[in-house]
Protein backbone atom coordinates (compact mmCIF):
# COMPACT_ATOMS: atom_id res chain seq x y z
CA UNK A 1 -6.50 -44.79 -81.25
CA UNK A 2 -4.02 -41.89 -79.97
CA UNK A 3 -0.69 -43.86 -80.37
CA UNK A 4 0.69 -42.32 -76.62
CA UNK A 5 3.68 -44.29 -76.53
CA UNK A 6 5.27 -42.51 -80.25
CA UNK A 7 3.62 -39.09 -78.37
CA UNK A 8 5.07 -39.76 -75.38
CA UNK A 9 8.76 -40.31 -76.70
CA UNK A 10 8.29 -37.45 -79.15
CA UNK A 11 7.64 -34.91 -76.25
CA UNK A 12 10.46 -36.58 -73.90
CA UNK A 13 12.93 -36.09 -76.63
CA UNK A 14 12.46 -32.61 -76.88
CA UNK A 15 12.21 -31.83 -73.15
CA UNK A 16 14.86 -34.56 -72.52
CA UNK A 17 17.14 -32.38 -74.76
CA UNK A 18 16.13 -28.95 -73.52
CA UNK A 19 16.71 -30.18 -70.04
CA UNK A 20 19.76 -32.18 -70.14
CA UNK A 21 21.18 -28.71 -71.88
CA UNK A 22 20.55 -26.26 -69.32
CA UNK A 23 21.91 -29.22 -66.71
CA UNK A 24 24.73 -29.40 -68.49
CA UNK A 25 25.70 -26.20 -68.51
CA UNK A 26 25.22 -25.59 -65.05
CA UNK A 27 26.89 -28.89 -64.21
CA UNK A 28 29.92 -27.33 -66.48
CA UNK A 29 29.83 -24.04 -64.83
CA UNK A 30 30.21 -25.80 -61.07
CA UNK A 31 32.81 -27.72 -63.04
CA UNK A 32 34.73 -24.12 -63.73
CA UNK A 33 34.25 -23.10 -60.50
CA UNK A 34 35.66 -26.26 -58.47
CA UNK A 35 38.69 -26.41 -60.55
CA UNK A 36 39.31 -22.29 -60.35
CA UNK A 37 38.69 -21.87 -56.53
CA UNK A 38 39.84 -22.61 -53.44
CA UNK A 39 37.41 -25.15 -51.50
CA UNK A 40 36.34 -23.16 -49.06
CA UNK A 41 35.68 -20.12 -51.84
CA UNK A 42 33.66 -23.06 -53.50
CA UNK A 43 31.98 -23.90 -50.71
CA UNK A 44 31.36 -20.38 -49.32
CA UNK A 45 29.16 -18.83 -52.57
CA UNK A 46 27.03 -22.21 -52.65
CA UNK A 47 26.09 -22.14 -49.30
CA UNK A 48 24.94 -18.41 -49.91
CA UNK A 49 23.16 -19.57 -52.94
CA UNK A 50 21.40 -21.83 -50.71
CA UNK A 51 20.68 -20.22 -48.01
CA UNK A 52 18.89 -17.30 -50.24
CA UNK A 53 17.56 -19.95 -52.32
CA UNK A 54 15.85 -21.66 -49.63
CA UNK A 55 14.51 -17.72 -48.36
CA UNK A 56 13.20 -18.06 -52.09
CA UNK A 57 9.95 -19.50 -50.77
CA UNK A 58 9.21 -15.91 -49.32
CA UNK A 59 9.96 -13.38 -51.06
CA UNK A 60 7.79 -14.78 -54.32
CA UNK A 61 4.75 -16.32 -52.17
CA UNK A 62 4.16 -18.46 -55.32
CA UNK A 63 2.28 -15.49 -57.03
CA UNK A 64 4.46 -15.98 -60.54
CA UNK A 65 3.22 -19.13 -60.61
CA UNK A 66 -0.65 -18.33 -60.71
CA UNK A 67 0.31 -16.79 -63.74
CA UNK A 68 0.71 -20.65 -65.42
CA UNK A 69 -3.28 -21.39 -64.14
CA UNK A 70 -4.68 -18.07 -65.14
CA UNK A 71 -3.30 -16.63 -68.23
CA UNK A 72 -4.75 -19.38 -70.33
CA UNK A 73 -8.37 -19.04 -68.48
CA UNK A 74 -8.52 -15.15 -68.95
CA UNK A 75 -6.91 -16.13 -72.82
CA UNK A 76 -10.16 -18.24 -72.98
CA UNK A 77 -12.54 -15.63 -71.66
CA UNK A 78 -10.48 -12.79 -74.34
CA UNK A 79 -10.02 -10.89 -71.16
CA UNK A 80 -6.66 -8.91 -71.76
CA UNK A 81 -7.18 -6.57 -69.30
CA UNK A 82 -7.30 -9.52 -66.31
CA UNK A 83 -4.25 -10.87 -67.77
CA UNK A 84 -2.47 -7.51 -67.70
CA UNK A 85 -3.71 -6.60 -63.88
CA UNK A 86 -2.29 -10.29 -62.76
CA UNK A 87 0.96 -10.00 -64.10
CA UNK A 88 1.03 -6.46 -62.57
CA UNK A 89 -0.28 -7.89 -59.24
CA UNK A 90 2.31 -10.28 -59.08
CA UNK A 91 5.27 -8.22 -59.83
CA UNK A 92 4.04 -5.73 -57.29
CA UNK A 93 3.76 -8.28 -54.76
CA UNK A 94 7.43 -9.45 -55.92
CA UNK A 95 9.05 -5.98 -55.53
CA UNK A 96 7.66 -5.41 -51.93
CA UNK A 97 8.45 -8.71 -50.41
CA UNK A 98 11.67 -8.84 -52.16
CA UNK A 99 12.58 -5.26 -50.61
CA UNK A 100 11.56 -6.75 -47.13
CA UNK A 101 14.01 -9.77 -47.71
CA UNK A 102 16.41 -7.77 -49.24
CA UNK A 103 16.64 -5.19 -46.41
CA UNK A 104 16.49 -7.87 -43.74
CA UNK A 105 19.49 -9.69 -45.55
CA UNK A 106 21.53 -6.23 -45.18
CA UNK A 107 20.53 -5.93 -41.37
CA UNK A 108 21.68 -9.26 -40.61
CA UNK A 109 24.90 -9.82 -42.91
CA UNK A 110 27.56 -9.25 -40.43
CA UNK A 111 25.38 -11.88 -38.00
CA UNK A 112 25.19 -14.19 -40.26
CA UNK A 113 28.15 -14.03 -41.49
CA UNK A 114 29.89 -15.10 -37.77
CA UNK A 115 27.34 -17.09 -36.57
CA UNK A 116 26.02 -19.40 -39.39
CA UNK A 117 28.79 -18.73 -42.58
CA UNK A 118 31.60 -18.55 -39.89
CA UNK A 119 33.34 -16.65 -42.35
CA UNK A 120 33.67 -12.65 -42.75
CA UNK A 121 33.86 -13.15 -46.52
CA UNK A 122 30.18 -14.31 -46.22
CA UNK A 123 28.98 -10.63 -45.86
CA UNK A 124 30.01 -8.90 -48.81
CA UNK A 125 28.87 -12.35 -51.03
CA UNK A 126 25.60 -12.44 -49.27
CA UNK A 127 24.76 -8.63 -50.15
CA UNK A 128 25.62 -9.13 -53.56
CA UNK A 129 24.18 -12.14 -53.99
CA UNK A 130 21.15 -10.83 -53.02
CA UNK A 131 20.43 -8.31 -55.25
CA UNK A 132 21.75 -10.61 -57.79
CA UNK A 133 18.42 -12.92 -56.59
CA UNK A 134 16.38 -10.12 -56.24
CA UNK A 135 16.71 -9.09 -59.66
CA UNK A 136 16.36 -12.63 -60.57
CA UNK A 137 12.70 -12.92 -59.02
CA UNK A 138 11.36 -10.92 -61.80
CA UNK A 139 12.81 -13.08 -64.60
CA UNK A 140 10.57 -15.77 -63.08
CA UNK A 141 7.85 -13.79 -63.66
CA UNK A 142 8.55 -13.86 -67.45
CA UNK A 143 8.93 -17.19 -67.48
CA UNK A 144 6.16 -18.10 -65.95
CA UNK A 145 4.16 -15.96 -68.36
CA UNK A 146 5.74 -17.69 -71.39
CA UNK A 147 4.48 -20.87 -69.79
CA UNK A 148 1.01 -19.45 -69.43
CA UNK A 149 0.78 -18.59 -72.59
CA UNK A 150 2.00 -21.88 -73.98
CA UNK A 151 5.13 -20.45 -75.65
CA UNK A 152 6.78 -23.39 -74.13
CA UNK A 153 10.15 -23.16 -76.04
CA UNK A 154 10.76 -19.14 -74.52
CA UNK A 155 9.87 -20.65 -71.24
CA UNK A 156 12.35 -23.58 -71.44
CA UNK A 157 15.11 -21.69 -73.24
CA UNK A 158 15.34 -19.39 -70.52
CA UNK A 159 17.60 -21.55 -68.21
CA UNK A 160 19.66 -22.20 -70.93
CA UNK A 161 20.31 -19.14 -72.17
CA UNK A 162 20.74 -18.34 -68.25
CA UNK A 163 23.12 -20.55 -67.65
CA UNK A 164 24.82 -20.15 -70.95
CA UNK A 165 25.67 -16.33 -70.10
CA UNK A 166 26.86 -17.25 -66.56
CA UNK A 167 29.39 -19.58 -68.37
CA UNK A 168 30.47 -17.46 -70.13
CA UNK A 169 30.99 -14.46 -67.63
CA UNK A 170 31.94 -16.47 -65.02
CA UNK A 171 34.87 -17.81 -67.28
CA UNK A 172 36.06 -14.31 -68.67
CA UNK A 173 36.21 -13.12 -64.84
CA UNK A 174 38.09 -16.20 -63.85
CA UNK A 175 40.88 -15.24 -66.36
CA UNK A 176 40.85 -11.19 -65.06
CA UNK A 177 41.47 -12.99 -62.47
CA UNK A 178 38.44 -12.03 -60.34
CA UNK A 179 37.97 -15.28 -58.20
CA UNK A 180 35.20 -15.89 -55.91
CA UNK A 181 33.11 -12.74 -57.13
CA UNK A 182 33.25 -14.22 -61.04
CA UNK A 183 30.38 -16.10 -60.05
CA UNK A 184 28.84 -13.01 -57.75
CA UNK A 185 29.05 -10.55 -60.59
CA UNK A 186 27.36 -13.25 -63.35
CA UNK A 187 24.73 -14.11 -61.33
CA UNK A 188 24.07 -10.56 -60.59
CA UNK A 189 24.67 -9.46 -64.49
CA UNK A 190 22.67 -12.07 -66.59
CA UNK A 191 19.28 -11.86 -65.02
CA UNK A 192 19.09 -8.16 -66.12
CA UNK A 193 19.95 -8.86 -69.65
CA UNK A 194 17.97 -12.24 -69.24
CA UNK A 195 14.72 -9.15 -68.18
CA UNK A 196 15.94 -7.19 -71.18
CA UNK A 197 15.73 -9.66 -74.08
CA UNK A 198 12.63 -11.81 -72.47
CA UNK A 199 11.18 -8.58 -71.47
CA UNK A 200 11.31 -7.11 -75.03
CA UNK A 201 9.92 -10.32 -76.31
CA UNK A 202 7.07 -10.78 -74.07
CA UNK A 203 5.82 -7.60 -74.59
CA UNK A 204 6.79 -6.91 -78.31
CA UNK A 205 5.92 -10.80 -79.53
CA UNK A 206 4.01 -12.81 -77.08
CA UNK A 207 1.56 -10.24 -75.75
CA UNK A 208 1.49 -6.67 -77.50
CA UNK A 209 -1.71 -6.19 -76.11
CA UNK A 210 0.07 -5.19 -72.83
CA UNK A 211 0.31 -2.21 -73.51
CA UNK A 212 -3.06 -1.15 -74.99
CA UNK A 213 -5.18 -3.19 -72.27
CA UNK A 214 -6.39 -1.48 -69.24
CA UNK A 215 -5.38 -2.10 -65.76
CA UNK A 216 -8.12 -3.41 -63.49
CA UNK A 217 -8.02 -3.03 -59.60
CA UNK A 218 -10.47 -5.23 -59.01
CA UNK A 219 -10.60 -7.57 -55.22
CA UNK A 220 -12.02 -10.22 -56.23
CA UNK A 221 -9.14 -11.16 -59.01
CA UNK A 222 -7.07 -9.45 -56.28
CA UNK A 223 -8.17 -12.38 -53.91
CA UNK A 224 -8.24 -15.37 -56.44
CA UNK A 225 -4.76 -14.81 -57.19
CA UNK A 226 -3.55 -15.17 -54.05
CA UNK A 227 -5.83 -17.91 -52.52
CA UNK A 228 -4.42 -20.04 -55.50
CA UNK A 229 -0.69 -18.47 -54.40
CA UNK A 230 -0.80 -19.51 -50.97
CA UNK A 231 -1.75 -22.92 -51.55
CA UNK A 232 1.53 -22.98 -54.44
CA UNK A 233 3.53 -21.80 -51.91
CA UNK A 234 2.77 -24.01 -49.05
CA UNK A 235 2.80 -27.02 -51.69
CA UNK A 236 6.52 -25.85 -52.57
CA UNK A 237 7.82 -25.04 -48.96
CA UNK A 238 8.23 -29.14 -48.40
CA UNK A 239 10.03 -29.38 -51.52
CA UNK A 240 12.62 -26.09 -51.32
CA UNK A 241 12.99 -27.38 -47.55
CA UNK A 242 14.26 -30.60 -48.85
CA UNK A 243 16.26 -29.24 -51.49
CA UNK A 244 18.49 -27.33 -49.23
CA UNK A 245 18.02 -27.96 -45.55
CA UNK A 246 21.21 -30.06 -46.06
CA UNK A 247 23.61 -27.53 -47.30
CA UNK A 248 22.44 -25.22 -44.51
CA UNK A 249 22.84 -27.65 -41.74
CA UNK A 250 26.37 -28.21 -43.08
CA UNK A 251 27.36 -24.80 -43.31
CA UNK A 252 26.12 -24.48 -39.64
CA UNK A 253 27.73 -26.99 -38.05
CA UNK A 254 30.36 -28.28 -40.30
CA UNK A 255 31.66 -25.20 -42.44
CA UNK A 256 31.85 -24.54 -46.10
CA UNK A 257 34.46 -27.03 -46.86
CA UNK A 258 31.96 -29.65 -46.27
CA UNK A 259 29.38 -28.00 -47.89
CA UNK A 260 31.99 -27.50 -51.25
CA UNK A 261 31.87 -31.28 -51.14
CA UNK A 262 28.38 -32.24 -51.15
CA UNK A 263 28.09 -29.81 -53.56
CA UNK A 264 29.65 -31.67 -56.00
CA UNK A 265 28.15 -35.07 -54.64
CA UNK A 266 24.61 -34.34 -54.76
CA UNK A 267 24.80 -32.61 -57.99
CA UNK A 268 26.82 -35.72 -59.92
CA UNK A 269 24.47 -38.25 -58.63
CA UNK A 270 21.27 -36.24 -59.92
CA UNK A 271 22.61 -36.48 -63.54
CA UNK A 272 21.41 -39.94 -63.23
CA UNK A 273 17.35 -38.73 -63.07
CA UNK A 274 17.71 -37.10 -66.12
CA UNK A 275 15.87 -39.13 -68.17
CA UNK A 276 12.75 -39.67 -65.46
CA UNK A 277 12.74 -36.04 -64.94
CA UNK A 278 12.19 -35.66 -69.23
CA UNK A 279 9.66 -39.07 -68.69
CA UNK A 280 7.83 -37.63 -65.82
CA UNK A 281 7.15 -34.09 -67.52
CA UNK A 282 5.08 -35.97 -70.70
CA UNK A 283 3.90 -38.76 -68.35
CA UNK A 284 1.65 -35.73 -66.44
CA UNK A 285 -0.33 -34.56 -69.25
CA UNK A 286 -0.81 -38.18 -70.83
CA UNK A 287 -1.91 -39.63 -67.09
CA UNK A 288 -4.31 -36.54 -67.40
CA UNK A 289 -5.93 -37.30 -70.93
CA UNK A 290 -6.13 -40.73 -69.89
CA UNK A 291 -7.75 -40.18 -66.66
CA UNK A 292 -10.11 -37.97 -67.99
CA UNK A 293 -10.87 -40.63 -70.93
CA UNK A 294 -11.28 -43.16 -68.37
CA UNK A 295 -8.75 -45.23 -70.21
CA UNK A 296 -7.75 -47.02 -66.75
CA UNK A 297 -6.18 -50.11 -68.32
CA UNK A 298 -4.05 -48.71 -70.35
CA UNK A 299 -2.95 -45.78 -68.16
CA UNK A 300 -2.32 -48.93 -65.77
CA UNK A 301 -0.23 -50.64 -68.49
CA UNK A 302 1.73 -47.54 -69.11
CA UNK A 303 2.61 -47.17 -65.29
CA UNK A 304 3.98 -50.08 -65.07
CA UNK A 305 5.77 -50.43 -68.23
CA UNK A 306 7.83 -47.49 -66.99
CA UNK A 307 8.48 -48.79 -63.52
CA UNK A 308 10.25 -51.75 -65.45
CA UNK A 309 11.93 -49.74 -67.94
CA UNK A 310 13.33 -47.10 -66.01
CA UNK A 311 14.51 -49.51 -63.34
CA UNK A 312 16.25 -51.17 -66.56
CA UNK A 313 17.80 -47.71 -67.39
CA UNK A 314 18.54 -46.93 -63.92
CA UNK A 315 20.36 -49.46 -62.41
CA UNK A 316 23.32 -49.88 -64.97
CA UNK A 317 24.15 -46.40 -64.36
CA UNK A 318 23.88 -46.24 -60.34
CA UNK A 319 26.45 -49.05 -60.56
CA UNK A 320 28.78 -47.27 -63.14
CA UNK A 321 28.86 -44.44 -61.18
CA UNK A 322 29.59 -45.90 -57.78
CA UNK A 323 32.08 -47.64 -59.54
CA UNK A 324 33.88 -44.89 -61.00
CA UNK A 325 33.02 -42.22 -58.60
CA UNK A 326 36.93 -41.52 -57.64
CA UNK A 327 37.81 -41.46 -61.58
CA UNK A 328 35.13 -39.00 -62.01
CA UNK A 329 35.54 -36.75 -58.89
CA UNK A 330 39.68 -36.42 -59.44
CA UNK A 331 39.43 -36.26 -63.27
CA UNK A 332 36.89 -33.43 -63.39
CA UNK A 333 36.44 -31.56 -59.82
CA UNK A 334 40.27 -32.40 -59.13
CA UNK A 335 42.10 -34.14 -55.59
CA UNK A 336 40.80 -31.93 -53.29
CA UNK A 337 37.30 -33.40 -53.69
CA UNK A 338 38.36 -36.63 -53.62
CA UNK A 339 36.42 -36.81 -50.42
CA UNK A 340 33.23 -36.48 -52.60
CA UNK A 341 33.35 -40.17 -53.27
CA UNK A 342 32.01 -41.52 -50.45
CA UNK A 343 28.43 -38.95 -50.04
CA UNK A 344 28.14 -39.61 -54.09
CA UNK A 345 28.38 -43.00 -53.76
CA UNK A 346 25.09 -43.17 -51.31
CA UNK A 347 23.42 -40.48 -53.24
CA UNK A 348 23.62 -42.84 -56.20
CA UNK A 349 21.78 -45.22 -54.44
CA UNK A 350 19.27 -42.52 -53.52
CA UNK A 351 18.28 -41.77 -57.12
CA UNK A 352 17.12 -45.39 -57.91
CA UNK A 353 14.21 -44.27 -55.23
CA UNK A 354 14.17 -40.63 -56.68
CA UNK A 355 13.82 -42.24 -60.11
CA UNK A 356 10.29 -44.25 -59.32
CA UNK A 357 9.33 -41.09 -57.12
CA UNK A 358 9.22 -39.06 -60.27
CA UNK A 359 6.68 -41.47 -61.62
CA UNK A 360 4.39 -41.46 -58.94
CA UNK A 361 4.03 -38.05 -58.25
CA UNK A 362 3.80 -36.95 -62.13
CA UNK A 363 0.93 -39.85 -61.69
CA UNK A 364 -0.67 -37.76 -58.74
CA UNK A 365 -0.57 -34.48 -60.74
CA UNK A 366 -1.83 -36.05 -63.90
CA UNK A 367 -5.16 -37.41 -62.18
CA UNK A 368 -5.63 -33.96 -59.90
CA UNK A 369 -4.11 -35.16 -56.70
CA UNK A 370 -1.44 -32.75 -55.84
CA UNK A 371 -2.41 -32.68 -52.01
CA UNK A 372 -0.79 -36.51 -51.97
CA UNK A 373 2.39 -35.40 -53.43
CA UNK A 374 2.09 -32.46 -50.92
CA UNK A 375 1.74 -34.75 -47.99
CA UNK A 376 4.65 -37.07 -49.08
CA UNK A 377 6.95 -34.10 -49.74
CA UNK A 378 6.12 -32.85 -45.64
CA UNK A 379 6.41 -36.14 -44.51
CA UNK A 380 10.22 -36.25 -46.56
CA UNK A 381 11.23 -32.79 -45.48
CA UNK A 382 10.10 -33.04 -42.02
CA UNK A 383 12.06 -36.57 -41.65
CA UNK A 384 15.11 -34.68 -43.54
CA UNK A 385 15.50 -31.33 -41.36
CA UNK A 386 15.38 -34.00 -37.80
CA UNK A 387 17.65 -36.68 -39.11
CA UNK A 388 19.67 -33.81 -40.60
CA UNK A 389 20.30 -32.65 -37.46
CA UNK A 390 20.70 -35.67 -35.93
CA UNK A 391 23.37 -36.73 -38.08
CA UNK A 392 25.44 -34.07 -39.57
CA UNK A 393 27.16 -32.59 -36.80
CA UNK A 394 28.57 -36.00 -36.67
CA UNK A 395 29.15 -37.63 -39.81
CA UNK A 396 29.12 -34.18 -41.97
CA UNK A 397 28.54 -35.07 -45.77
CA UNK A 398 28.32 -38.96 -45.22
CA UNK A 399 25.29 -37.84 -42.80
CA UNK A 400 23.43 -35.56 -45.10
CA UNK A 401 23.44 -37.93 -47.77
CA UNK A 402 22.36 -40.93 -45.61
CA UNK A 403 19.33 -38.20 -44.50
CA UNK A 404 18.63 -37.66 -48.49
CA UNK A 405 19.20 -41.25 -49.61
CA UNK A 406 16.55 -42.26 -46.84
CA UNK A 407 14.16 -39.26 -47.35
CA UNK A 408 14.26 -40.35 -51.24
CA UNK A 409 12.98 -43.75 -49.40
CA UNK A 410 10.26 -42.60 -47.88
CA UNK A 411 9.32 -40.63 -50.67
CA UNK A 412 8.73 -43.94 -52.87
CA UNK A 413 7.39 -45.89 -50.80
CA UNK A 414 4.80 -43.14 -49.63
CA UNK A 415 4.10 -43.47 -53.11
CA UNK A 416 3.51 -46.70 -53.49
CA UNK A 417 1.10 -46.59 -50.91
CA UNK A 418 -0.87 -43.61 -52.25
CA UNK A 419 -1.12 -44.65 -55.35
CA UNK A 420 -2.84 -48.27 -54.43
CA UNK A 421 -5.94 -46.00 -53.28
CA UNK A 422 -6.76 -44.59 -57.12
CA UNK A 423 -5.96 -47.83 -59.24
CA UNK A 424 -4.75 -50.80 -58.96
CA UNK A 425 -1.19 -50.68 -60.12
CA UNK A 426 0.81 -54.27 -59.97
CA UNK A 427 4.68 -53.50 -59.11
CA UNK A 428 6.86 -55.43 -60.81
CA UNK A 429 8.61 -56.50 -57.45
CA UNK A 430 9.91 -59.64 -59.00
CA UNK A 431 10.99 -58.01 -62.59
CA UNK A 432 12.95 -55.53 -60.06
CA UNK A 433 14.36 -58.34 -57.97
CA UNK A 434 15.83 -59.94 -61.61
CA UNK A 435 17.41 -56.68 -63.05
CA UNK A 436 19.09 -55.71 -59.47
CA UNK A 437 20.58 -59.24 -60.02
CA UNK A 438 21.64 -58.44 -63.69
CA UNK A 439 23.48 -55.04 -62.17
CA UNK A 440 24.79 -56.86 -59.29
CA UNK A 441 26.62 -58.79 -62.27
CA UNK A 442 27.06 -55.88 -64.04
CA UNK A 443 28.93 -54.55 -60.90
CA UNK A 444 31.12 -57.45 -61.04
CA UNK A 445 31.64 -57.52 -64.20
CA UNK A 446 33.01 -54.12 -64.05
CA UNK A 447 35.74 -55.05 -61.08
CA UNK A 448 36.99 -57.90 -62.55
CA UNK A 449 37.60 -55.59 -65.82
CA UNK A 450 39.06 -52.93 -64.04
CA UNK A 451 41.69 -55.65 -62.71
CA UNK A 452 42.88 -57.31 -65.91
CA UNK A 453 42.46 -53.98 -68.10
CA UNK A 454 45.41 -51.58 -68.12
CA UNK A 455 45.33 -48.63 -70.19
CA UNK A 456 45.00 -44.91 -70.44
CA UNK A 457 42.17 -44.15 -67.36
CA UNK A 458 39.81 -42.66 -70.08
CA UNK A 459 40.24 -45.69 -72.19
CA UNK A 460 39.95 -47.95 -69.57
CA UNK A 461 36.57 -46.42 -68.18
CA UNK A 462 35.66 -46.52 -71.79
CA UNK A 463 36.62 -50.08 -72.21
CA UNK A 464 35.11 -51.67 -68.80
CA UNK A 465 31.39 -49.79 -69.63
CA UNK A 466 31.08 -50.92 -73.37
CA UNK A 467 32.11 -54.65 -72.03
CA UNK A 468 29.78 -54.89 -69.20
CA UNK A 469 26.78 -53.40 -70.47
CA UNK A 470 27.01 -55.72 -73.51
CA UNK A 471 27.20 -58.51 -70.85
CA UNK A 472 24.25 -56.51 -68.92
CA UNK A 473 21.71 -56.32 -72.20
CA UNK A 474 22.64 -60.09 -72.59
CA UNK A 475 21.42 -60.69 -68.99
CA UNK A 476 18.30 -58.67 -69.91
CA UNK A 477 17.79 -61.36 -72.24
CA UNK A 478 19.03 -64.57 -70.53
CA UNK A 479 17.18 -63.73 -66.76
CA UNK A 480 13.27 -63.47 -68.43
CA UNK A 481 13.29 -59.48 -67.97
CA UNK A 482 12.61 -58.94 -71.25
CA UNK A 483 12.59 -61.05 -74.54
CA UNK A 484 12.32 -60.39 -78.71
CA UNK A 485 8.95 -60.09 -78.91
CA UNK A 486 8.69 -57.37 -76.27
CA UNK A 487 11.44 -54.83 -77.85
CA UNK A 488 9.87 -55.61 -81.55
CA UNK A 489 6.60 -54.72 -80.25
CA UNK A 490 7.71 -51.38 -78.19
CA UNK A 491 9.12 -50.53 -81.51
CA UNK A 492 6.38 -50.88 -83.65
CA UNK A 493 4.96 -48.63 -80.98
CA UNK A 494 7.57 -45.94 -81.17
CA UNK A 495 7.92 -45.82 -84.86
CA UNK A 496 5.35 -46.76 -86.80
């Protein structure tokens, strides 16, 4: 028998990694930025970055990402010369509707920089930003192709190496003392030499036949491509929509100071899905091979082993982080985003939901129901872009992250709901009930320790963690959660 489990952890660890690198980095380079700028500077270029992020849905129509479906199917039929036509199909269809965006962007600047940036500054950072995105559109297209072709380690490597360069630029302009536009000029800068290098090695390495292979203008591929398109893009609307609908309602009716804040809220809290993110990205293709296997029982018993387990994971570090949420904010983003506390502190909460999310809908994708995780992502982003508005011009971030924390909600339960109709899945309602009681003693373990323990603030942090999450494994133990035999036996499975 397959031993999933030791394949499972195997292909987490390297994805984990991969991932947790290019996060880094980018969580690094916002780092750089909120310690080198002025708030409202801060603020300012990620509310541009949103708001051309969000128009992101647009001016790609999802067309790079047919390239992930049919690359391998015209591999399988030897047909070269399809694979050549779509990737020349696609990037045709990127150019002309990222000229239309690009031009519209131009028109409007100087409106939108007075009525939704409320800031002249906007303008010039908006124009230059968008080139920088337009540019950037094609360097999806390579990636995508890496992924169709299976080179999975190009594909992954390119947000590193992305983000790596932008660290590194955006630094060196900091100290020429180029301020806001550091950031403007890397993110225009790296995706050419990010098309340059990936470009070279596409065509040079991963498909030499490029060149030699004819170009066919044919309407039927012409019309395949962009059924499947469509449907990618109407699938991803929802989830763009609910990735950025609250930094644009903030920058509308609160400003780009707010905006700078939950920008360093929303990001902190997401370190904590990490690890699901890595779990959910293996869990897809094994959910697939055992659905396919009709292996129900033990797809069943893998579901819910990782319910419990990441739950287990989870918890500990919701509560550490709502904990030290003012250590973290002052020590790394500095005073003036001391206000970031309060939004992190509910986002936190929000990821425990995010975190089983994750599971469900890699579920749905690994058994060939992606319309259920498209319904559930509609249903989130419509409830998001109401309550958003509902809320924010009010209670700024503490409203957007009430809307995400609740939308997150919805999300999980939606799932839970769903995923009743394809097997029958037992939720460990109890088991969750027990280890929310072991990190509600983990949480006061932590602020008694925080009371009697006076040292350094790094050693103290340092101190109060090791203490209570010894004291948290040993409630593991002590409340039934889970005993000797279990861990011996998940590590026979992992190792042997």
């Amino acid at each position: 028998m397959t031993n999933y489990t030791k394949h499972a952890i195997k292909g987490t660890t390297i994805v984990l990694a991969v991932s947790i690198l290019a996060a880094f980095l980018g969580y690094i380079v916002r780092l750089v930025l909120a310690r080198n700028l002025s708030v409202e500077d801060f603020g300012l270029f990620y509310a541009v970055f949103a708001f051309l992020a969000l128009l992101g849905v647009f001016k790609s129509l999802g067309f790079e990402r047919s390239l992930i479906k049919f690359i391998p199917e015209f591999l399988h039929k030897n047909r070269n010369d399809y694979i050549k036509s779509s990737m020349v199909y696609v990037l045709i269809t990127q150019l002309i509707t990222n000229t239309i965006i690009i031009i519209a962007i131009y028109s409007l600047s100087i409106y939108l920089s007075e009525h939704f940036f409320h800031t002249p500054k906007a303008g010039i950072v908006l124009k230059l930003m968008a080139i920088a995105f337009f540019i950037d559109s094609f360097v999806n297209v390579l990636k995508f192709s890496f992924q169709g072709f299976q080179k999975m380690t190009l594909f992954s490597f390119i947000d590193v190496v992305r983000m790596l360069l932008i660290l590194i630029l955006v630094i060196i302009g900091l100290k020429a003392g180029y301020g806001l536009f550091s950031p403007v000029a890397a993110y225009m800068a790296v995706p050419a030499i990010l098309l340059a290098i990936f470009g070279w090695i596409l065509l040079n390495n991963v498909f030499p036949e490029f060149f030699h292979s004819k170009f066919a203008i044919e309407w039927p591929l012409i019309k395949k491509i962009s059924k499947y398109s469509i449907f990618v893009m109407v699938s991803g609307t929802a989830a763009i929509i609910l990735g950025y609908t609250d930094t644009m309602m903030l920058t509308y009716f609160k400003g780009v100071k707010d905006v700078a804040l939950y920008n360093i809220a929303l990001p902190t809290a997401k370190i904590l899905i990490y690890l699901p993110t890595a779990i959910g990205s293996i869990l897809l293709p094994l959910a697939s091979e055992l659905w396919v296997k009709k292996k129900f029982a033990l797809l069943r018993a893998g579901m819910e082993s990782l319910y419990k387990y990441s739950i287990i994971v989870t918890i500990p570090l919701v509560f550490s982080l709502m904990s030290f949420s003012d250590f973290i904010t002052g020590a790394l983003f500095g005073k003036n985003y001391i206000l970031a506390v309060i939004p992190m502190k509910i986002l936190s909460i929000g990821m425990v939901f995010m975190t089983i999310h994750l599971l469900n809908v890699n579920f749905f994708l690994g058994i060939g129901q992606p319309q259920v995780q498209s319904k559930i992502l509609y249903t989130a982003a419509i409830f998001n872009l109401v309550t958003d508005f509902l809320l924010i011009p009010t209670l700024g971030t503490v409203g957007a992250a009430l809307t995400t924390t609740a939308s997150f909600f919805i999300m999980m339960v939606m799932g839970f709901i769903n995923i009743k109709r394809f097997m029958a899945i037992k939720f460990p309602i109890k088991v969750w009930l027990r280890i929310l009681l072991a990190g509600i003693g983990f949480l006061l373990v932590i602020y008694v320790l925080k009371r009697l323990i006076n040292l350094n603030a790094w050693l103290e942090t340092g101190a109060v963690l090791a203490i209570s999450g010894i004291i948290y494994l040993a409630s593991l133990f002590l409340f039934g959660i889970v005993n000797i035999n279990e861990v011996r036996d998940l590590f026979k499975r992992i190792f042997k």
